[in-house]
Protein backbone atom coordinates (compact mmCIF):
# COMPACT_ATOMS: atom_id res chain seq x y z
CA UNK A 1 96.77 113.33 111.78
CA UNK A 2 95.63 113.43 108.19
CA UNK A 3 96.93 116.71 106.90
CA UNK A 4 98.68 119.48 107.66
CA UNK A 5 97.09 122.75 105.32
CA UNK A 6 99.57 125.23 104.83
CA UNK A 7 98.56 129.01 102.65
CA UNK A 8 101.22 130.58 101.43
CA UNK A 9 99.06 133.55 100.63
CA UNK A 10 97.20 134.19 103.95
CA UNK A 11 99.24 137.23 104.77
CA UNK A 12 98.82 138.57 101.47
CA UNK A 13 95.30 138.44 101.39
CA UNK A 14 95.21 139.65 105.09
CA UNK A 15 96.48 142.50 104.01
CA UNK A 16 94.86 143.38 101.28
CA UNK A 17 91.53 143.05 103.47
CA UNK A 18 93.22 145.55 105.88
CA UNK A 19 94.31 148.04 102.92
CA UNK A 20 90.41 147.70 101.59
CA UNK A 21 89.21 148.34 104.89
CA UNK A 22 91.67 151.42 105.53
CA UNK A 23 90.59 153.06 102.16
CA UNK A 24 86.93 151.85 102.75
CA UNK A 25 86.78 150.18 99.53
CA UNK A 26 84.56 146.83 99.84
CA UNK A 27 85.01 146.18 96.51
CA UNK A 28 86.91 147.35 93.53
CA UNK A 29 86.84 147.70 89.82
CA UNK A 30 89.70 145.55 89.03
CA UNK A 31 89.74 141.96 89.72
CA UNK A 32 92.46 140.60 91.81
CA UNK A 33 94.52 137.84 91.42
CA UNK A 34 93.27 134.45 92.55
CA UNK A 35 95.01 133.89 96.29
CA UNK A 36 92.99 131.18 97.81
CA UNK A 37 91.13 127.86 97.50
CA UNK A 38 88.40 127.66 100.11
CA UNK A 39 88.82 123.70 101.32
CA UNK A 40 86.91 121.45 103.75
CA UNK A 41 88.22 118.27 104.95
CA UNK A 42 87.16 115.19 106.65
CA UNK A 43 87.32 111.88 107.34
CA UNK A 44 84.15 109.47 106.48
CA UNK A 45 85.09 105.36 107.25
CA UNK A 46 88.34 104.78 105.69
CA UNK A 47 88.49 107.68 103.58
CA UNK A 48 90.45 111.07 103.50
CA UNK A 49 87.83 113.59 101.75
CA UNK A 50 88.63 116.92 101.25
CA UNK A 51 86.56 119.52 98.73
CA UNK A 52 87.74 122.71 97.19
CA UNK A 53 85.39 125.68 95.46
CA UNK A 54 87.09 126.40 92.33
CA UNK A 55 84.15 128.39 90.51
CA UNK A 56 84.24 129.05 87.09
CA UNK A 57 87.70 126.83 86.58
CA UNK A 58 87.94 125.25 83.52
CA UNK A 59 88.36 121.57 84.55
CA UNK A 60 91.10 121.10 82.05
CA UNK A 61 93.38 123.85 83.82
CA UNK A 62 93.25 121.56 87.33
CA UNK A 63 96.61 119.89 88.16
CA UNK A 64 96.86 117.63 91.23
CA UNK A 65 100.24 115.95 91.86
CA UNK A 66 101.68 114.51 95.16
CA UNK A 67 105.22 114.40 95.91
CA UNK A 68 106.15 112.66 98.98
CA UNK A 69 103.49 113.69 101.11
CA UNK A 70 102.54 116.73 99.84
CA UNK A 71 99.42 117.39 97.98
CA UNK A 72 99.57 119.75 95.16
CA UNK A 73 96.25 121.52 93.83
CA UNK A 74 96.87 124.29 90.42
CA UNK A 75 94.00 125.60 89.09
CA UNK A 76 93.52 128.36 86.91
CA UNK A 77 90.26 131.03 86.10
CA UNK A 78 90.50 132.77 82.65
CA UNK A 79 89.62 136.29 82.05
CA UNK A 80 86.88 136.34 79.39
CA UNK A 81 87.45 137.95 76.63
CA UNK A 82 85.13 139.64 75.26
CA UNK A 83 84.73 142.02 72.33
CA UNK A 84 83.97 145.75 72.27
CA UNK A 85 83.22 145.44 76.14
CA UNK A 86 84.03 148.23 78.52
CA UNK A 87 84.02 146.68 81.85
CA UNK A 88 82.07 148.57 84.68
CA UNK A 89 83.16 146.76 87.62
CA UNK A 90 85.42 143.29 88.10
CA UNK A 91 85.89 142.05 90.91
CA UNK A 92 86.14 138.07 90.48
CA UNK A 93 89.47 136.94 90.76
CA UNK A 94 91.04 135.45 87.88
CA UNK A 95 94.89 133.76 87.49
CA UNK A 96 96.60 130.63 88.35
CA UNK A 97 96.63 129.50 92.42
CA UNK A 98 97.87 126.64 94.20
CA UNK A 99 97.44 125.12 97.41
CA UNK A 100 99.56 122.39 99.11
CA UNK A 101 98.72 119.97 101.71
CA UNK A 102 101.03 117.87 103.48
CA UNK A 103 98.86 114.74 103.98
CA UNK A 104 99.85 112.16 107.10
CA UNK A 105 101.57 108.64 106.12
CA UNK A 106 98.63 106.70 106.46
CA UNK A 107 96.61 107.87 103.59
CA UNK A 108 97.28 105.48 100.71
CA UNK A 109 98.13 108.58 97.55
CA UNK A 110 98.48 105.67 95.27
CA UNK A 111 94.60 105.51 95.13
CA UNK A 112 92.99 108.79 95.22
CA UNK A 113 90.73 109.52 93.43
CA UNK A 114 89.72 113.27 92.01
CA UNK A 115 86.00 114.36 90.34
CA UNK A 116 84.84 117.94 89.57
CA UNK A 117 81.69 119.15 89.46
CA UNK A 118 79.56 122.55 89.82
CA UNK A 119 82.95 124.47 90.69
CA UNK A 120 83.91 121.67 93.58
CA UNK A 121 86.69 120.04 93.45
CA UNK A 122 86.58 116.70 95.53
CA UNK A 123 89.23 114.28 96.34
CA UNK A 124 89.40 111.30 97.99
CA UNK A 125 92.09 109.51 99.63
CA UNK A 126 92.00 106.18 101.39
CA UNK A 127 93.66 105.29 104.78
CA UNK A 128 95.88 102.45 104.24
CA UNK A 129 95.44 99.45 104.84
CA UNK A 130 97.92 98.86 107.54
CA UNK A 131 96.98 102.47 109.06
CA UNK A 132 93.58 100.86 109.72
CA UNK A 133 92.02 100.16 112.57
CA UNK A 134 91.69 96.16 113.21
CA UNK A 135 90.66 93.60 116.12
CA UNK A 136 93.24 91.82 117.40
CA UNK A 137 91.91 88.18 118.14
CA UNK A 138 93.36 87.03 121.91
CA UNK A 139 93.67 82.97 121.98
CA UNK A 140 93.46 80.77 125.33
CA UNK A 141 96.95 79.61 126.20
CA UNK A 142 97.04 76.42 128.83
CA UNK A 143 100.77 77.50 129.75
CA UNK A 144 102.72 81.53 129.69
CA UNK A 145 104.08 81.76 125.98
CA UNK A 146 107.94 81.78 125.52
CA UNK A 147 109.44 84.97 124.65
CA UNK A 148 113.00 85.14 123.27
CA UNK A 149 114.97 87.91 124.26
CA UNK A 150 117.19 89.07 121.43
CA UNK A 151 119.56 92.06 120.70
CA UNK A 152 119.66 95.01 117.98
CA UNK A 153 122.41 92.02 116.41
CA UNK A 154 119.87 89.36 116.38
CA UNK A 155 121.56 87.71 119.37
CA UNK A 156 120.01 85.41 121.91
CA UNK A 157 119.82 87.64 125.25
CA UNK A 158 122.42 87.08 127.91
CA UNK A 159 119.64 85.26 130.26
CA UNK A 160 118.62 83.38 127.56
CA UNK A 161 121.94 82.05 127.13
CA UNK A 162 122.27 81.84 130.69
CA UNK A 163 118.94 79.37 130.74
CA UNK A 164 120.63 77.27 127.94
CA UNK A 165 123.91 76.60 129.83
């Protein structure tokens, strides 16, 4: 598996849906706080690439970290400001988000890479190398090959000692 996505806003913004749909309010005339960061994520050869819409972000504001295995995305959208205006309606979300990822063990996080342009957001991991897939080259052998049993100590089995004697 290459991620696990995890929103800790999705019952938040469920139920704000539900309270605009109980008041039958589509819209409103105050903008909301940011509470999500639409994502899509795949994998293309040996890279991990996942895209997030982060419209009218100021690319400076973006903060990507990853601790352990978790991928951390902070973003924030500034409210213009704007001089003798009297807003009519606003209903873009502006604020500070985040979303987390917990991304599997065989992406390599020492070597993603991270690009932003028109509002996307687009990161790439690689697999690592020894999570990649590889052909495994089977030789002839005239005679069975010797295996040595050993223990969890590092000890010669007891038939192998057995054989020995």
């Amino acid at each position: 598996m290459m991620l696990t996505a995890y929103d800790p806003f999705a019952a938040t913004n469920a139920a704000f849906r539900a309270l605009d749909q109980l008041v039958g309010r589509t819209g409103s005339t105050t903008a909301r706080p940011l509470s999500g960061m639409p994502m899509d994520a795949y994998r293309v050869g040996d890279n991990f690439v996942a895209h997030f819409d982060l419209p009218g972000v100021d690319p400076g504001s973006i903060d990507l970290s990853v601790e352990g295995t978790t991928l951390t995305v902070t973003a924030e959208r500034s409210v213009p400001q704007l001089e003798n205006a009297e807003w009519a309606v606003a209903e873009r979300p502006y604020g500070s988000y985040t979303r987390q990822l917990v991304l599997g063990r065989s992406l390599d996080t020492d070597r993603l890479e991270a690009s932003y342009h028109d509002g996307v957001l687009t990161i790439s991991i690689p697999v690592a190398e020894k999570a990649r897939a590889r052909k495994i080259q089977v030789t002839r052998a005239d005679a069975p090959a010797a295996v040595e049993a050993r223990t969890i100590e590092g000890e010669a089995g007891s038939e192998q000692r057995a054989v020995e004697a």
